[in-house]
N, C-alpha and C. Protein backbone atom coordinates (compact mmCIF):
# COMPACT_ATOMS: atom_id res chain seq x y z
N UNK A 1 80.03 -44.57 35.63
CA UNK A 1 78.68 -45.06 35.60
C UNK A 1 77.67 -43.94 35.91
N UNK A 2 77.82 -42.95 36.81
CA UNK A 2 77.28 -41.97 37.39
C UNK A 2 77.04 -40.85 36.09
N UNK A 3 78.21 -40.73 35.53
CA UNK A 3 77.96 -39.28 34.20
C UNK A 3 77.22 -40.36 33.66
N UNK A 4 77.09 -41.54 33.01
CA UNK A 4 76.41 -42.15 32.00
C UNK A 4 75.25 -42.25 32.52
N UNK A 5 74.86 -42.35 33.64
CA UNK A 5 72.92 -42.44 34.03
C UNK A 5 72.43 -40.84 34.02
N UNK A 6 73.31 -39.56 33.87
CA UNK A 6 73.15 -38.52 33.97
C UNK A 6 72.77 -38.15 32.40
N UNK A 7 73.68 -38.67 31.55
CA UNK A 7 73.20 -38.94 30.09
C UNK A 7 72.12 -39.17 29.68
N UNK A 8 72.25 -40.54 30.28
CA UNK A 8 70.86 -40.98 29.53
C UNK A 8 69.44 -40.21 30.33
N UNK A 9 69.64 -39.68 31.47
CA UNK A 9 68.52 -39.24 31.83
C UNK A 9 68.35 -37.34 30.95
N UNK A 10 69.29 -37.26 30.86
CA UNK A 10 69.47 -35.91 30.22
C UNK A 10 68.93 -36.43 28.36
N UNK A 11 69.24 -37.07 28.21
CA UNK A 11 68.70 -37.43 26.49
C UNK A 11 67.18 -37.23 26.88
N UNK A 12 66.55 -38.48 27.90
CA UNK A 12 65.40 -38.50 28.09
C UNK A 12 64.53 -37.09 28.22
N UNK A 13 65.00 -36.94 29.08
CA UNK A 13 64.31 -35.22 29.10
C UNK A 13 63.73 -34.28 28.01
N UNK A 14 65.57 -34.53 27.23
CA UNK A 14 65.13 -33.74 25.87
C UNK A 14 64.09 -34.46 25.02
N UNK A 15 64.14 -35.66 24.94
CA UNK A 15 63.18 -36.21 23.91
C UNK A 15 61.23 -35.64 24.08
N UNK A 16 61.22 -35.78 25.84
CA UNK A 16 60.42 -35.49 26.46
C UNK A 16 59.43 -33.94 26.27
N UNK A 17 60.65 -33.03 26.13
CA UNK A 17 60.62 -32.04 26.41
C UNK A 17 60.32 -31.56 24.70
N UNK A 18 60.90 -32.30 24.03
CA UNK A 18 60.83 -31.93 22.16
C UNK A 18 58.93 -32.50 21.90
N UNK A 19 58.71 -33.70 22.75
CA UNK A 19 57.43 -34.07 22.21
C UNK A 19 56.20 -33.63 22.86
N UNK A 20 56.82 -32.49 24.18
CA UNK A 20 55.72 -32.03 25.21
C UNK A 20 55.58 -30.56 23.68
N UNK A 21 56.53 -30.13 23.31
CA UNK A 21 56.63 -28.95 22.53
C UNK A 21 56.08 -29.35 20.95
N UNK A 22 56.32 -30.59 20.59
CA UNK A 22 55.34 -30.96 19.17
C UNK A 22 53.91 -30.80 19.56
N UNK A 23 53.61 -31.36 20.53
CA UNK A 23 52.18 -32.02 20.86
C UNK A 23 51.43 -30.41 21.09
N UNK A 24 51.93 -29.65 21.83
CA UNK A 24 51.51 -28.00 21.78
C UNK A 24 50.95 -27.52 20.46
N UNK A 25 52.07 -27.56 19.85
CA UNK A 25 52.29 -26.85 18.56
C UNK A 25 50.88 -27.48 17.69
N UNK A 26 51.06 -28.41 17.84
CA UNK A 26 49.84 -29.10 17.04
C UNK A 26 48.79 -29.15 17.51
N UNK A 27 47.99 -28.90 19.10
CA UNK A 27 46.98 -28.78 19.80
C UNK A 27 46.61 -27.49 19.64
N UNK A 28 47.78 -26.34 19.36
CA UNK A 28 47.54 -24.87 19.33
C UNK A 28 46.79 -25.01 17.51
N UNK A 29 47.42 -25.76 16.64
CA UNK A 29 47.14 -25.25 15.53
C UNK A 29 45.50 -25.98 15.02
N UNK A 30 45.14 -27.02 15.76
CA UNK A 30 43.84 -27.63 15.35
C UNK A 30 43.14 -26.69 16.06
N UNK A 31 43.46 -26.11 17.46
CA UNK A 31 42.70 -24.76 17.86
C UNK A 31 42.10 -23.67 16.70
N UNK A 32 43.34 -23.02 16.52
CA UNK A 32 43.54 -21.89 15.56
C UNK A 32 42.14 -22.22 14.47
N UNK A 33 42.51 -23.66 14.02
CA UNK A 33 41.99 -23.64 12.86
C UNK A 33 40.56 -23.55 13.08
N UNK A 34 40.01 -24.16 14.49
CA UNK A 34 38.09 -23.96 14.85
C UNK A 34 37.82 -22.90 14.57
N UNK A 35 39.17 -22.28 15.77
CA UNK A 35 38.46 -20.91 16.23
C UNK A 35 37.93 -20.01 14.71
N UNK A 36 39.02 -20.27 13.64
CA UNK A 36 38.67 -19.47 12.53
C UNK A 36 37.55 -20.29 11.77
N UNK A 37 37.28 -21.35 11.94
CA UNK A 37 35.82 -21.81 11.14
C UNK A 37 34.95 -21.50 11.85
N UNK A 38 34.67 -21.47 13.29
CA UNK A 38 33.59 -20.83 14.02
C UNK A 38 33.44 -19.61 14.46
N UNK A 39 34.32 -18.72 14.52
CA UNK A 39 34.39 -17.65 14.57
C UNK A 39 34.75 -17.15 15.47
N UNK A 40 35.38 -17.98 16.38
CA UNK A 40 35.89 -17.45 17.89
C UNK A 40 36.73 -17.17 18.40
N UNK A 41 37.64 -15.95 18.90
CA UNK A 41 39.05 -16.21 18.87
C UNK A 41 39.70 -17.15 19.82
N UNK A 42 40.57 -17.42 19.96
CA UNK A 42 41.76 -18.05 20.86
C UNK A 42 40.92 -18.63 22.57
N UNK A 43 41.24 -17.35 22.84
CA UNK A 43 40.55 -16.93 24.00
C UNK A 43 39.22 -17.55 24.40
N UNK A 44 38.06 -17.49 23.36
CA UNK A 44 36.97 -18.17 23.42
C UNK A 44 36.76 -19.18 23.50
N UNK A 45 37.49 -20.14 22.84
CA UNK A 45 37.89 -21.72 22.75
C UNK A 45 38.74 -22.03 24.16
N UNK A 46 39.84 -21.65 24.45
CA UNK A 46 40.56 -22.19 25.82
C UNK A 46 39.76 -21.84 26.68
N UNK A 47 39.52 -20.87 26.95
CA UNK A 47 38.98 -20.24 28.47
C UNK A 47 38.02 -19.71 28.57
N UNK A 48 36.88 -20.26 29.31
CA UNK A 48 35.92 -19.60 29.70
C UNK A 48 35.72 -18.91 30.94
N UNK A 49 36.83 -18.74 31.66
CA UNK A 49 36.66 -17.77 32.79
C UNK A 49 36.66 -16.08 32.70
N UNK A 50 36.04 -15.74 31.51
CA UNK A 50 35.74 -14.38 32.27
C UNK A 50 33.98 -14.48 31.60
N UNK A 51 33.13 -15.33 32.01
CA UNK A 51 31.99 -15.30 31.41
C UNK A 51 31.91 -16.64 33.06
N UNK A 52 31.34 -16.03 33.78
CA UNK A 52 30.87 -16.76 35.27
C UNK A 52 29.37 -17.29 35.29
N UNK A 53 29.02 -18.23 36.22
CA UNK A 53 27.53 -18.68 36.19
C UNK A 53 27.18 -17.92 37.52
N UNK A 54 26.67 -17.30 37.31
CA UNK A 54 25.89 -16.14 38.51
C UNK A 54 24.88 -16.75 39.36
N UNK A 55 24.29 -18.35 38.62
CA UNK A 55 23.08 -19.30 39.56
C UNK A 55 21.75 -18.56 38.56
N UNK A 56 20.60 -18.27 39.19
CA UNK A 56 19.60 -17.71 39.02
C UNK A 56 19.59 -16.93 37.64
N UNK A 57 20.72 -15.77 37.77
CA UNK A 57 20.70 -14.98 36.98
C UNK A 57 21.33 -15.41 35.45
N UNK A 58 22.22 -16.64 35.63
CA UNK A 58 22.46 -16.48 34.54
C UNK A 58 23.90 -16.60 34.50
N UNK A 59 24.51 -16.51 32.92
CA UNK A 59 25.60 -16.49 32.93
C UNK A 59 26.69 -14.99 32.79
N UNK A 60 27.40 -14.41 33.47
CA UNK A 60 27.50 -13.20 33.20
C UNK A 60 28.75 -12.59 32.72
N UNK A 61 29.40 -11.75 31.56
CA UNK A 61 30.52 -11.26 30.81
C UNK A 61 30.84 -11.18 31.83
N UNK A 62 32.41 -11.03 32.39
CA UNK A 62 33.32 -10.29 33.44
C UNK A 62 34.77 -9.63 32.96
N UNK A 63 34.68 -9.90 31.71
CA UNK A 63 36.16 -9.42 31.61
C UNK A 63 36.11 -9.43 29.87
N UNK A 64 37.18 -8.83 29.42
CA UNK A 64 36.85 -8.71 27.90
C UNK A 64 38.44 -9.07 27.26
N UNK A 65 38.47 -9.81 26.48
CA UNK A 65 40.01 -9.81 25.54
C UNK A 65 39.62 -10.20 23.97
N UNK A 66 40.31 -9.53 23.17
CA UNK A 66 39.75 -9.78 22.05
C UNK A 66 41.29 -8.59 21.16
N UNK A 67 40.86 -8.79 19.88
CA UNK A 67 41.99 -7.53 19.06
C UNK A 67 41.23 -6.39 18.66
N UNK A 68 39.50 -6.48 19.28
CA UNK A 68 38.88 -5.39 18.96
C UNK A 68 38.27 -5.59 17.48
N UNK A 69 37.83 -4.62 17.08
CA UNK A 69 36.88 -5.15 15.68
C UNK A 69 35.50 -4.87 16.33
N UNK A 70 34.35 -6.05 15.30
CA UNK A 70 33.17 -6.61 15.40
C UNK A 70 33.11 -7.47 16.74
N UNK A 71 32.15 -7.10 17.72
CA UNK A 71 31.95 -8.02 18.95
C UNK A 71 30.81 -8.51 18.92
N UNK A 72 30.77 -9.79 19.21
CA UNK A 72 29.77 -10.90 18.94
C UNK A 72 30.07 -11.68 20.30
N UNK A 73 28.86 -11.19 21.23
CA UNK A 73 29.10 -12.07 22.45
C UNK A 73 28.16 -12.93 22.43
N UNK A 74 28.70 -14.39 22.96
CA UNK A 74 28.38 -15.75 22.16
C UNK A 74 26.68 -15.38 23.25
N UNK A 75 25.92 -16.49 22.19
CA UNK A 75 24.70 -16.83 22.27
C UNK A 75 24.64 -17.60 24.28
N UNK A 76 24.08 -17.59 25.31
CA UNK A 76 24.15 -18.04 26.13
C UNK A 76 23.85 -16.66 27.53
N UNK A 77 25.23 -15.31 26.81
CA UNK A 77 25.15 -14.92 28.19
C UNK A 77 23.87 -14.08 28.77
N UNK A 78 23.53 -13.89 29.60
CA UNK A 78 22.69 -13.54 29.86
C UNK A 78 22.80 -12.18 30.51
N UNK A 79 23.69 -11.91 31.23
CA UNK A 79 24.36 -9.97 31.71
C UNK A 79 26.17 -10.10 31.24
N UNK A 80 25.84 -8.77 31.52
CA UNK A 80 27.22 -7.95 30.97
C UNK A 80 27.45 -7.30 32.16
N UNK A 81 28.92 -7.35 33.25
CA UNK A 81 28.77 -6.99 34.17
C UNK A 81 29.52 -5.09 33.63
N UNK A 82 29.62 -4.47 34.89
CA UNK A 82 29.97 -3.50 35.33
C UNK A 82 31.35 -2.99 34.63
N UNK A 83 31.38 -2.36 33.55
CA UNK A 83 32.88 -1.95 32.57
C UNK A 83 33.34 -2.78 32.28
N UNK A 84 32.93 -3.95 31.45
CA UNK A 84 33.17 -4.79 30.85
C UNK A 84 33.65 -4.28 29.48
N UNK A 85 33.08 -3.51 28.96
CA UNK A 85 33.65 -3.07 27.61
C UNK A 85 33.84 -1.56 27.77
N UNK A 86 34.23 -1.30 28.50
CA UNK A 86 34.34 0.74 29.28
C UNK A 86 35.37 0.88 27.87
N UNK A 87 35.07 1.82 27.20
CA UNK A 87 36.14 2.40 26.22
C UNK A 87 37.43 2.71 26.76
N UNK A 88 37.45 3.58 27.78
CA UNK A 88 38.30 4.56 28.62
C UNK A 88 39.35 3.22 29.30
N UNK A 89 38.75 2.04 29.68
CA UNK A 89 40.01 1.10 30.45
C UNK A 89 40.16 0.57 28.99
N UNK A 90 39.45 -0.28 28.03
CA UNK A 90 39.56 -0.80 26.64
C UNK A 90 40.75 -0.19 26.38
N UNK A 91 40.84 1.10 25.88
CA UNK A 91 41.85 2.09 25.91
C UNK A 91 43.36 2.46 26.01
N UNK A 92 43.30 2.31 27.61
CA UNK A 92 44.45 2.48 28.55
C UNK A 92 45.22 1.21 28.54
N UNK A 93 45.24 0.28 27.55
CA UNK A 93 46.15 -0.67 27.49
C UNK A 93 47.29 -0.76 27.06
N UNK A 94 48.27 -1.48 27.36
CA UNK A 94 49.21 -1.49 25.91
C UNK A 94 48.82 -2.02 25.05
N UNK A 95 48.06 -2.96 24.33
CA UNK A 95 47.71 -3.40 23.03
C UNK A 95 45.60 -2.34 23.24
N UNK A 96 45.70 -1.35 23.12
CA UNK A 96 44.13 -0.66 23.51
C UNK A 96 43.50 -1.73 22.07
N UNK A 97 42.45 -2.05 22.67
CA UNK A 97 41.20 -2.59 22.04
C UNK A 97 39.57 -1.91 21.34
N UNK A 98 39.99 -2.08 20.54
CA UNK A 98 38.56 -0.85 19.80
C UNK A 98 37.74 -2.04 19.56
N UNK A 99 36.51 -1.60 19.97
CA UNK A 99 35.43 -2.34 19.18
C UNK A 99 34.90 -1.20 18.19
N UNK A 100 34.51 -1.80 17.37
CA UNK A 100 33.76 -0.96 16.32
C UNK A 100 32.14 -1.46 16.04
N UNK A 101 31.85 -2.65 16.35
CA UNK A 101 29.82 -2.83 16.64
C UNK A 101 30.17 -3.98 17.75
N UNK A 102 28.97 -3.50 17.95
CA UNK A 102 28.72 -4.67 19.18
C UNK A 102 27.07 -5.43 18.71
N UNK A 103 26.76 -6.58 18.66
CA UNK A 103 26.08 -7.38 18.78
C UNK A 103 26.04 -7.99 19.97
N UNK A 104 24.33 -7.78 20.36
CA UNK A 104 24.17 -8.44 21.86
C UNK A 104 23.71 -9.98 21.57
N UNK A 105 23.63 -10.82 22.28
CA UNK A 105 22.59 -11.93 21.81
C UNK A 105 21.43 -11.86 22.31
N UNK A 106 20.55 -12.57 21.82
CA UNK A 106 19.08 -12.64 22.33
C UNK A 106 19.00 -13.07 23.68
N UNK A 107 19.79 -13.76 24.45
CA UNK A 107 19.84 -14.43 25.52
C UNK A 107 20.01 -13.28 26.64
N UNK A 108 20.58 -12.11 26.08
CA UNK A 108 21.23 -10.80 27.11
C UNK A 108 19.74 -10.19 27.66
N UNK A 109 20.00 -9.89 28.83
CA UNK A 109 18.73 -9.62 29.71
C UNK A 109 19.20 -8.51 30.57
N UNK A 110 20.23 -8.38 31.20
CA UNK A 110 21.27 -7.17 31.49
C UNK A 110 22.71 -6.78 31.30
N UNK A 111 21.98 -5.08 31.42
CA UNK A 111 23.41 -4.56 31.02
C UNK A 111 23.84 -4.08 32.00
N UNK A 112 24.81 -4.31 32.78
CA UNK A 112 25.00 -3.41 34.23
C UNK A 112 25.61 -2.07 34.05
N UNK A 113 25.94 -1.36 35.32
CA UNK A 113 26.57 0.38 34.52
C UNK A 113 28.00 0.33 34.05
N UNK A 114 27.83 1.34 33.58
CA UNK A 114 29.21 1.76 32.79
C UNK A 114 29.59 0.33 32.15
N UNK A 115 28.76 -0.54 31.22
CA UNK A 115 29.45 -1.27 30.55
C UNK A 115 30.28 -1.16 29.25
N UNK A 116 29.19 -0.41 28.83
CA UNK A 116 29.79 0.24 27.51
C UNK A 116 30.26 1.85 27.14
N UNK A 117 30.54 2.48 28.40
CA UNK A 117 30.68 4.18 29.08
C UNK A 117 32.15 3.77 27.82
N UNK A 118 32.03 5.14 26.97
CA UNK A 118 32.40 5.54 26.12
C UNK A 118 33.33 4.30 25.26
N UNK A 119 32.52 3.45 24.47
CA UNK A 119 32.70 2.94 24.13
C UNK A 119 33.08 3.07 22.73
N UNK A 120 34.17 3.07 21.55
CA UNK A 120 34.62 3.62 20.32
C UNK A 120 33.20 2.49 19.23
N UNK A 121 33.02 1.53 20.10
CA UNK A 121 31.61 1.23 18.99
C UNK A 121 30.63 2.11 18.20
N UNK A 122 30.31 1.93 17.09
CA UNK A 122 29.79 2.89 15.71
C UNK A 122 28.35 2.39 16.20
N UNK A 123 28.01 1.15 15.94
CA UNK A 123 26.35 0.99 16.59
C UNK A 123 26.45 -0.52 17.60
N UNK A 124 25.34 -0.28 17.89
CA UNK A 124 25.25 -1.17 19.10
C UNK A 124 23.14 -2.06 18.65
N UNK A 125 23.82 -3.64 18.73
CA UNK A 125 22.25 -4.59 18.29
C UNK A 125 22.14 -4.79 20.15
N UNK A 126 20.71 -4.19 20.20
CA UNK A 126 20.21 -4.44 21.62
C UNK A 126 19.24 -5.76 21.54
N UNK A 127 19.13 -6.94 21.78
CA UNK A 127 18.34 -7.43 21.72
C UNK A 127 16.58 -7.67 22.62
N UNK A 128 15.85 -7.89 21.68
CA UNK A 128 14.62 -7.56 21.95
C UNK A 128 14.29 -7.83 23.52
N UNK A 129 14.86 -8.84 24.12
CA UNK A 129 14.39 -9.06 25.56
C UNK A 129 15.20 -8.55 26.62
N UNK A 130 15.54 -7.64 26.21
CA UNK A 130 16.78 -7.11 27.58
C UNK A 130 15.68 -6.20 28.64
N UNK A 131 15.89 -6.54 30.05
CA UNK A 131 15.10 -6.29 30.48
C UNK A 131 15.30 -5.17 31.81
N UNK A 132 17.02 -4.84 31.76
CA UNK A 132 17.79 -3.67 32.20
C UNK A 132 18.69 -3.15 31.67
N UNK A 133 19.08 -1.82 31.59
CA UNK A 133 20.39 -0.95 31.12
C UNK A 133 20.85 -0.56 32.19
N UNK A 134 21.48 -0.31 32.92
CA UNK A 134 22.07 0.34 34.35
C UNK A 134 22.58 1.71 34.14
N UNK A 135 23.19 2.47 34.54
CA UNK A 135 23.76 3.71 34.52
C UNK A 135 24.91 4.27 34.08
N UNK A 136 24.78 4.90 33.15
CA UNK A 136 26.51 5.39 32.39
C UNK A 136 26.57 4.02 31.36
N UNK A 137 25.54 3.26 30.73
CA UNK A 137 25.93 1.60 30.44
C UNK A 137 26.52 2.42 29.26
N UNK A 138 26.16 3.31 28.09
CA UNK A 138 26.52 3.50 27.02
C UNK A 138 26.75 5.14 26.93
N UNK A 139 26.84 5.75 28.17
CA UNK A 139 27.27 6.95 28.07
C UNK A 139 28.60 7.61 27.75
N UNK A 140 28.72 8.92 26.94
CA UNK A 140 30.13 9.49 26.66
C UNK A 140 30.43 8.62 25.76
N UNK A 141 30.03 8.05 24.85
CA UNK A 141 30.23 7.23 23.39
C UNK A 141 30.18 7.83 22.16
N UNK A 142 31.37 8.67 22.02
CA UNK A 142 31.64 9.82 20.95
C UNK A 142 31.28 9.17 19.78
N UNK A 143 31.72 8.08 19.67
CA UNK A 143 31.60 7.64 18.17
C UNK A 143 30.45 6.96 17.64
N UNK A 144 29.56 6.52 18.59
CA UNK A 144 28.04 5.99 18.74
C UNK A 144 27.05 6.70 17.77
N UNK A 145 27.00 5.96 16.30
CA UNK A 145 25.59 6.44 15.60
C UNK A 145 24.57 6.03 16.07
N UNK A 146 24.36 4.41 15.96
CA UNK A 146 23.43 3.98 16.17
C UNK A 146 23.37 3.19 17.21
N UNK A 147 21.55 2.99 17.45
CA UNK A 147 21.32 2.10 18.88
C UNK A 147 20.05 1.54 18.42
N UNK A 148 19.90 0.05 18.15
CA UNK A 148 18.69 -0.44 18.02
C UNK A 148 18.41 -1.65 18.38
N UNK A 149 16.86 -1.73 18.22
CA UNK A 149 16.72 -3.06 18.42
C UNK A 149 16.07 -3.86 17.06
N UNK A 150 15.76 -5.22 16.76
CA UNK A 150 15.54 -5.60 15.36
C UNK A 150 13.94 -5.10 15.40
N UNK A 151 13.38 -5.37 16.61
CA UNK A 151 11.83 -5.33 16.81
C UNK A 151 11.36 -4.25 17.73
N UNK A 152 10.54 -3.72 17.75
CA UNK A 152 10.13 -2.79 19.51
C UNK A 152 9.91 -3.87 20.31
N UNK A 153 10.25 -4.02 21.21
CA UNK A 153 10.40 -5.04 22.21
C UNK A 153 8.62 -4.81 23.09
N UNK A 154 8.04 -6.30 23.20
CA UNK A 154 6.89 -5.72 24.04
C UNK A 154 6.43 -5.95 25.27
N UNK A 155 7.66 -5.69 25.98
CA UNK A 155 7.69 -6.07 27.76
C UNK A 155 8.15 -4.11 27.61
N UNK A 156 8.31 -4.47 29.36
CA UNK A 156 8.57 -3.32 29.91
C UNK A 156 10.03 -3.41 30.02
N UNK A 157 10.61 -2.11 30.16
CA UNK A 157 12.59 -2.26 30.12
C UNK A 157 12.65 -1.74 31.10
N UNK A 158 13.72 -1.58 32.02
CA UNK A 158 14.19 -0.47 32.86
C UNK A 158 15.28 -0.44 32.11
N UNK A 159 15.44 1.11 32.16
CA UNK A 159 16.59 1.78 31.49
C UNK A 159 17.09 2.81 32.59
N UNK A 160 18.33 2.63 33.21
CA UNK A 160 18.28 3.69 33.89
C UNK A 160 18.53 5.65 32.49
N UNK A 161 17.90 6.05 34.08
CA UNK A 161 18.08 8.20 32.83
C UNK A 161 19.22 8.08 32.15
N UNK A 162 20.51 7.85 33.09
CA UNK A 162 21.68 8.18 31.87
C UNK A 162 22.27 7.33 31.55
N UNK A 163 21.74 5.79 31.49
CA UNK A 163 22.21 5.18 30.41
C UNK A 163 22.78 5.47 29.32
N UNK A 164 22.25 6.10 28.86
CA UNK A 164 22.74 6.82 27.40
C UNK A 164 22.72 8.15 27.21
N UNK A 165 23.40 9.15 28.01
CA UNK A 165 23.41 10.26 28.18
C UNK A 165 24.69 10.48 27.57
N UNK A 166 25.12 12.16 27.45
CA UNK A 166 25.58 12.61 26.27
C UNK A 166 26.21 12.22 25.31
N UNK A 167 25.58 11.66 24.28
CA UNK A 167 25.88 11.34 23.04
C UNK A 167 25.62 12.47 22.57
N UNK A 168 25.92 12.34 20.95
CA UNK A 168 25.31 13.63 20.07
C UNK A 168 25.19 12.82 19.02
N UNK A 169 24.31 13.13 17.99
CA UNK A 169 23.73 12.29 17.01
C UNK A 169 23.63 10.87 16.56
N UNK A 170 23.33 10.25 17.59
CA UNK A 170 23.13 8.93 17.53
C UNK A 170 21.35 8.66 17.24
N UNK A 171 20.83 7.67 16.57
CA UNK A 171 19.63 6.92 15.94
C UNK A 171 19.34 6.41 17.00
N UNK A 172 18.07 6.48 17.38
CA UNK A 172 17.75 5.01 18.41
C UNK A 172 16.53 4.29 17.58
N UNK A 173 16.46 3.28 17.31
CA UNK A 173 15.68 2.74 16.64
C UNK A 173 14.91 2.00 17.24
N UNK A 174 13.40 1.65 17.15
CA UNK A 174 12.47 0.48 17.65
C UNK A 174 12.70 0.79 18.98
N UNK A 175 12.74 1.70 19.60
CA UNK A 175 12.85 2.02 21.28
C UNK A 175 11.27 1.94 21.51
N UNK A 176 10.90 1.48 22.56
CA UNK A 176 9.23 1.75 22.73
C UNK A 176 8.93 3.33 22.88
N UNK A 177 7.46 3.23 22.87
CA UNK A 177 7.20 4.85 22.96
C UNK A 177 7.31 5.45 23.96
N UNK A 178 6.65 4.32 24.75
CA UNK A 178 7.23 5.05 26.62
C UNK A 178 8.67 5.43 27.07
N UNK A 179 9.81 5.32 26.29
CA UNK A 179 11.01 5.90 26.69
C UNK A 179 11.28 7.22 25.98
N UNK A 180 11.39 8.34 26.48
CA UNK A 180 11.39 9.42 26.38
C UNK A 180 12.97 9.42 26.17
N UNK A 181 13.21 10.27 24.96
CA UNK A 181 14.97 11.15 25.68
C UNK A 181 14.98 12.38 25.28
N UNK A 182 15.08 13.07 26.32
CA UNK A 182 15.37 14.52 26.67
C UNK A 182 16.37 14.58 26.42
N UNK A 183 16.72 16.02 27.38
CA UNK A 183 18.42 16.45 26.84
C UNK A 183 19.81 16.17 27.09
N UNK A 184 20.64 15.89 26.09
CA UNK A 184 21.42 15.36 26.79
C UNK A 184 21.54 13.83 26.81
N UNK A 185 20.18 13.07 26.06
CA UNK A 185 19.46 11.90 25.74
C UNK A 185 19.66 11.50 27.31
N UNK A 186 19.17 11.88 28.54
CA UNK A 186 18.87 11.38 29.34
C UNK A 186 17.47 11.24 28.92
N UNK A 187 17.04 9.68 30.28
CA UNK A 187 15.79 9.22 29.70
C UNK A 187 14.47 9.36 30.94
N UNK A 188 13.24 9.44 30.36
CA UNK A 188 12.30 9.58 31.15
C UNK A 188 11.21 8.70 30.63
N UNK A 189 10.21 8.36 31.41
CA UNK A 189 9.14 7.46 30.89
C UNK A 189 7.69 8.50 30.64
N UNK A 190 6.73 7.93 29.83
CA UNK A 190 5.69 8.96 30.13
C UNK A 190 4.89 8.16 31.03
């Protein structure tokens, strides 16, 4: 009697265990399929913990996963914390992650430092209301042509000086006039 209730509880299991593993399979694949009509990967759809509510400030990037490519950080956040997209850790992974552009959203208001410190991105969309860059945010970005914004923005920015310090032939586009870059594209105001 004892092996036979061991049976049947052992069948049960498996049945259990086959329909905990259908029900996946099929929750993963109606996923898959958003994420690719909306454009978001995996990651974006399950989990929103590396994008935190800061209160006041906003909502803020904290962590980055992606296969690299085109970056499109969703409409909402409002800062980008501290080496969030650092080329140099991006990099040092076993699967290393290249971005190749970055698109900010309009909603982005800061960039904290070293977010984007040598970042393999080709150009970078700043949007018009960002209203800090922090230090080292886009510095040592060998591969960096361009840097713009769609409009000259008509508030005041803080940018820290080496935000964007040694590059070499990179565009800055629609920058206001009051940001100076000297050498080295460190920055000064007049």
């Amino acid at each position: 009697m004892k092996q036979r209730i061991i049976r049947v509880l052992t069948v049960i299991n498996l049945c259990l265990a086959a329909a905990a593993l259908t029900l996946g399979a099929a929750v993963y694949r109606q996923t898959s399929e958003l994420s690719d009509d909306m454009g978001y990967d995996l990651y974006d759809m399950i989990s929103y913990d590396y994008i935190i509510d800061t209160g006041k400030s906003g909502l803020m990037v904290t962590n980055f996963r992606s296969y690299g490519g085109d970056l499109w950080i969703r409409e909402g956040a409002t800062a980008i914390g501290a080496g969030v997209f650092n080329g140099v850790q991006l990099l040092n992974q076993e699967n290393p992650q290249i971005i190749k552009s970055a698109y900010l959203p309009d909603s982005l208001r800061v960039i904290e430092s070293r977010a984007f410190f040598a970042t393999q991105a080709e150009w970078v969309r700043l949007p018009d209301d960002i209203m800090y860059i922090g230090d080292l945010a886009f510095a040592e970005s060998t591969t960096l042509k361009r840097v713009y914004f769609d409009k000259v923005p008509d508030h005041h920015i803080e940018i820290s000086p080496s935000a964007f310090a040694y590059l070499e032939g990179v565009e800055f586009v629609n920058f206001p006039d009051y940001i100076v870059f000297g050498e080295d594209n460190f920055i000064s105001y007049k």
